[in-house]
Protein backbone atom coordinates (compact mmCIF):
# COMPACT_ATOMS: atom_id res chain seq x y z
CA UNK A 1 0.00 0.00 0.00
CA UNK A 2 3.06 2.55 0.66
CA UNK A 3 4.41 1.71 -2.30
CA UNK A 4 1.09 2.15 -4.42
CA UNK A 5 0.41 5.39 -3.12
CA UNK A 6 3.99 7.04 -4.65
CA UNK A 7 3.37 5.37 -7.74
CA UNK A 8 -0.34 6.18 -8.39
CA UNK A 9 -1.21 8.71 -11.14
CA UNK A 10 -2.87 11.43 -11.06
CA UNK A 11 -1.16 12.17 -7.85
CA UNK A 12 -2.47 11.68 -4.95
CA UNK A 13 -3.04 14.20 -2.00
CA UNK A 14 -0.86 14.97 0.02
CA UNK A 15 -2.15 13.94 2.88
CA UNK A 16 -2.70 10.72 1.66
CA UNK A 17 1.07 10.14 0.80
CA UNK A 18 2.17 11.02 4.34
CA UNK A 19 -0.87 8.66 5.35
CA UNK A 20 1.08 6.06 2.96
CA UNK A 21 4.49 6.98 4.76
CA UNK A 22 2.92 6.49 8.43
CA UNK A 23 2.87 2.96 6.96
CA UNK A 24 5.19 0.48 9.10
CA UNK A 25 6.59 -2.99 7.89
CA UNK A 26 8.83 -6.05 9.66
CA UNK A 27 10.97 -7.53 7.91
CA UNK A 28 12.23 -11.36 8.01
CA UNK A 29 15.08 -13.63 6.60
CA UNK A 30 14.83 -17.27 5.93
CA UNK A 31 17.74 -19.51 6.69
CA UNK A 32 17.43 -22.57 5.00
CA UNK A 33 19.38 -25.80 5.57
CA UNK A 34 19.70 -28.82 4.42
CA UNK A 35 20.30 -31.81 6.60
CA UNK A 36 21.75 -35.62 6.41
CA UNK A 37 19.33 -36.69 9.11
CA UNK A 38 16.41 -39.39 8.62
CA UNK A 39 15.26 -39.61 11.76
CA UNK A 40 12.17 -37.03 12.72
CA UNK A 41 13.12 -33.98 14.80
CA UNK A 42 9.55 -32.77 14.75
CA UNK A 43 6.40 -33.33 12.90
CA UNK A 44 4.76 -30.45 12.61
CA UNK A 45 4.93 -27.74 9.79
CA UNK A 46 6.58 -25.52 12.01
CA UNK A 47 7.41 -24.56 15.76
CA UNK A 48 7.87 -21.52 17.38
CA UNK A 49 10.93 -21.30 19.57
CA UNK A 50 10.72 -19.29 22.77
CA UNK A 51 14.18 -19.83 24.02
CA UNK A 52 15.80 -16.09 24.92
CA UNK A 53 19.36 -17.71 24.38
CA UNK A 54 18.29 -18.07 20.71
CA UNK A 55 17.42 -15.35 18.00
CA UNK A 56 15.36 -17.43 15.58
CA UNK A 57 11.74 -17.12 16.07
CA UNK A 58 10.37 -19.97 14.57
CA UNK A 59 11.70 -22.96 12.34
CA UNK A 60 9.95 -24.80 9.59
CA UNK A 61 9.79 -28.17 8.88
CA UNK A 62 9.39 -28.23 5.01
CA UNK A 63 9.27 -31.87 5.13
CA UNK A 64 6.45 -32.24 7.34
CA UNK A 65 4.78 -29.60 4.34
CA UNK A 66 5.46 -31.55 1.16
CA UNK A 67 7.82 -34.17 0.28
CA UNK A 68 8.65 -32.47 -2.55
CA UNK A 69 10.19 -29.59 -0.53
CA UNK A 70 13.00 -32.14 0.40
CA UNK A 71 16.22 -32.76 -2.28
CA UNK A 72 15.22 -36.79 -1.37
CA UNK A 73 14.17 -38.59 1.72
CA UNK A 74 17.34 -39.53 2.95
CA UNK A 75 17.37 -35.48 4.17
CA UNK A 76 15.63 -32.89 6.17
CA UNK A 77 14.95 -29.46 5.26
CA UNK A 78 14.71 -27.08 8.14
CA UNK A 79 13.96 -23.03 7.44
CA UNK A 80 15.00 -20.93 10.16
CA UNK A 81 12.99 -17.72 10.39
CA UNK A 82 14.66 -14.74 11.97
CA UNK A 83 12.39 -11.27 12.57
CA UNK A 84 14.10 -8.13 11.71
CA UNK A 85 14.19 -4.96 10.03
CA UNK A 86 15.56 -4.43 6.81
CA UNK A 87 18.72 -2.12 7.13
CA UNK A 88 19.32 -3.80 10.57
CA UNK A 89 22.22 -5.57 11.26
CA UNK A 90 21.17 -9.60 11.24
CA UNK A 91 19.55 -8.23 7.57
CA UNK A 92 22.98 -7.00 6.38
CA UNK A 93 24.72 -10.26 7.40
CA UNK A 94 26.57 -12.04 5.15
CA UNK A 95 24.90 -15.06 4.10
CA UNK A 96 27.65 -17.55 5.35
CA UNK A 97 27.12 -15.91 8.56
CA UNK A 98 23.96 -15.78 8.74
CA UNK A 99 23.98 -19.72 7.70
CA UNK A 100 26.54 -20.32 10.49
CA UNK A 101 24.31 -18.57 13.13
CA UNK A 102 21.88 -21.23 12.19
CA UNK A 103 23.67 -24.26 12.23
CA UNK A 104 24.24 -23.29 15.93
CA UNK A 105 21.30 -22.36 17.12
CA UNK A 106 19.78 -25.76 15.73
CA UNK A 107 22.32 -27.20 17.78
CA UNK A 108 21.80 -25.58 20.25
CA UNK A 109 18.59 -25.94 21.02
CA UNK A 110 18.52 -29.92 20.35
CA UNK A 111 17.23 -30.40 16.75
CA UNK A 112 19.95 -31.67 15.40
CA UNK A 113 24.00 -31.55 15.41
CA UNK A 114 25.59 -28.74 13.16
CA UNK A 115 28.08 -31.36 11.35
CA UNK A 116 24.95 -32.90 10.12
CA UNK A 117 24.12 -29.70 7.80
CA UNK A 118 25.50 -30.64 3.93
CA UNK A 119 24.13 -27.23 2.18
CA UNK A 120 22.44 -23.73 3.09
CA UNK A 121 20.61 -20.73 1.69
CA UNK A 122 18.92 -17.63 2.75
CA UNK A 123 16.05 -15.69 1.73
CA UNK A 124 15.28 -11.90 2.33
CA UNK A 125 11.58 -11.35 2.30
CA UNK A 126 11.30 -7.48 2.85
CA UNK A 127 8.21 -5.91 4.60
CA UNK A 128 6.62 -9.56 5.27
CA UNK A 129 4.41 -8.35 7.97
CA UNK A 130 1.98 -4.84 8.24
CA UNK A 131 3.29 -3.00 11.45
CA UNK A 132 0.06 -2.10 13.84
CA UNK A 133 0.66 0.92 15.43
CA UNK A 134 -1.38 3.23 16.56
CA UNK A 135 -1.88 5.26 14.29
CA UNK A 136 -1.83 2.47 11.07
CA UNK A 137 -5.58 2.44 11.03
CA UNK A 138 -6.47 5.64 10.64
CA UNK A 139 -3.61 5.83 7.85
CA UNK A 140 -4.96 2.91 6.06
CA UNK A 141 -8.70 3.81 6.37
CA UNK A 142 -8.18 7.76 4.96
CA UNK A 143 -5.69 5.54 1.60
CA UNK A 144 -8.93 3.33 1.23
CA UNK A 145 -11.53 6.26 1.14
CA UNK A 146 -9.61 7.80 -1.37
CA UNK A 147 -9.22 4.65 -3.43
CA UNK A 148 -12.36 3.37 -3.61
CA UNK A 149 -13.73 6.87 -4.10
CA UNK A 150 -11.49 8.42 -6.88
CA UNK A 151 -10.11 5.25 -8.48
CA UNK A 152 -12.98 2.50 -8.28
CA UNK A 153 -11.51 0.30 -10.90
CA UNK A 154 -7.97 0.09 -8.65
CA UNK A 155 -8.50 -2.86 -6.08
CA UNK A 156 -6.06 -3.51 -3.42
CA UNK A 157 -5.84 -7.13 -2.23
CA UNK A 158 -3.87 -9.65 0.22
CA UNK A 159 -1.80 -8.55 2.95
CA UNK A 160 0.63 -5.70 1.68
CA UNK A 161 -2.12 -4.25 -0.26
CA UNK A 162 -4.54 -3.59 2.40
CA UNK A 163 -1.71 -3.95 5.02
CA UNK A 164 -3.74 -6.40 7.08
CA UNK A 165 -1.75 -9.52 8.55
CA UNK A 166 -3.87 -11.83 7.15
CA UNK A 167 -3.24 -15.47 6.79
CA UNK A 168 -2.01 -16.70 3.75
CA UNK A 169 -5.59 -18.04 3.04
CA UNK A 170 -7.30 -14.91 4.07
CA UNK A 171 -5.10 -12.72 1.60
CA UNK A 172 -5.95 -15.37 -1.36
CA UNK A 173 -9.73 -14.95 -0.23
CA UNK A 174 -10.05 -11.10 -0.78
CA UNK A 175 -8.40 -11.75 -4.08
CA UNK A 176 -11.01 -14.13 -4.95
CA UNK A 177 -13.73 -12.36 -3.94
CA UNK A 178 -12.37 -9.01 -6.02
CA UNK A 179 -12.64 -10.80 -9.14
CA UNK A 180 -16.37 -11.57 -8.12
CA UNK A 181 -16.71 -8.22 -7.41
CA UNK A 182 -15.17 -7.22 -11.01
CA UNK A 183 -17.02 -9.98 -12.98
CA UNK A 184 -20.17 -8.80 -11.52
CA UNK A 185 -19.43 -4.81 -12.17
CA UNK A 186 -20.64 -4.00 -8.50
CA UNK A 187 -19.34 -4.76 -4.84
CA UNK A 188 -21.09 -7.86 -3.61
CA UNK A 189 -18.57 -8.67 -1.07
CA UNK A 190 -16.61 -5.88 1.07
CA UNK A 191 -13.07 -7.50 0.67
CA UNK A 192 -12.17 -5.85 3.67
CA UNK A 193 -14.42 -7.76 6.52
CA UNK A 194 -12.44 -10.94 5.65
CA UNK A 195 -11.07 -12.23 8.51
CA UNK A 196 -12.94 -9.64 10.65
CA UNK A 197 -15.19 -12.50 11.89
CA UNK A 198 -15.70 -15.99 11.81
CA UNK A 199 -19.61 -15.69 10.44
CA UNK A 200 -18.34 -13.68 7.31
CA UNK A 201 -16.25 -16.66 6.05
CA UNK A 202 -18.58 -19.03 6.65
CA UNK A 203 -21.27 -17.42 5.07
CA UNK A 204 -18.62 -16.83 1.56
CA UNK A 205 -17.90 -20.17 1.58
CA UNK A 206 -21.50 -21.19 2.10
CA UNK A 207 -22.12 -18.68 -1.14
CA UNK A 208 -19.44 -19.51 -3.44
């Protein structure tokens, strides 16, 4: 939404731009590695580690998501997901470093041995999550208004374009129901109230 505001044309008031620049993101990095290890550390998709001595927040079990996340099933694949800001100084790590910091804190906290990692990458995924602060909702409300009323055929969707932290299915939901919306050349779903409440889902999925 931040971005889509600077880029829009005509411009766009000014107060709506420093609306856009109120905007706050968090940033993450992915460290993925890739592990000689058959046996099962953990089954589930992914874990969230609350251990202070640590800095990754949660790790991933990609194998536990898809077998064909895996390079074959004589491996693991583990993605360690560290929360930061971009321009901080775990995101300008090297990547070797960044991969070494890893390796030890898998260690550390019992998942597996560090000589047992055979490869590594990592993945920068700028502004992953909307920062709520409080002033974001007034911010994103006054960009909407404007949107919807000067630009009806520009439709902002999923989590960066509303700045909502949605769930991944939520975000693919307001997409789906925009193209409903543009099929039928009138709003019969307000995109925004999903996720606001349980009843609103079921009743879309009840409809569709």
């Amino acid at each position: 939404m931040r971005e889509l505001v600077k880029i829009t044309m005509p411009t766009l008031p000014k107060q709506i731009i420093d609306s856009a620049q109120g905007l706050k993101y968090r940033d993450f990095i992915t460290v993925v590695l890739i592990v000689q290890n058959t046996k099962k550390t953990f089954d589930d998709n992914w874990i969230y580690i609350h251990d202070p001595s640590v800095k990754v927040g949660r790790i991933q079990n990609f194998k536990s998501w898809s077998p064909n996340l895996i390079p074959n099933k004589e491996t693991g694949c583990y993605g360690l997901e560290y929360f930061c800001f971009e321009g901080d100084s775990l995101w300008n790590s090297q990547d070797r470093e960044l991969i070494e910091l890893a390796k030890n804190e898998m260690s550390k906290i019992c998942l597996i041995d560090s000589h047992e990692v055979i490869d590594g990458c990592v993945v920068r995924q700028a502004k992953a999550y909307p920062v709520y602060d409080d002033h974001y909702q007034e911010n994103v409300e006054a960009i909407k208004q404007e949107i919807e009323s000067n630009y009806p055929n520009l439709h902002m969707v999923g989590r960066n374009g509303m700045h909502k932290y949605n769930n991944q299915d939520h975000a693919m939901m307001t997409a789906f129901l925009t193209v409903e919306n543009i099929l039928a050349k009138r709003k019969i779903y307000d995109v925004w109230q999903v996720n606001q409440d349980a009843e609103y889902h079921e009743s879309v999925e009840k409809t569709n």
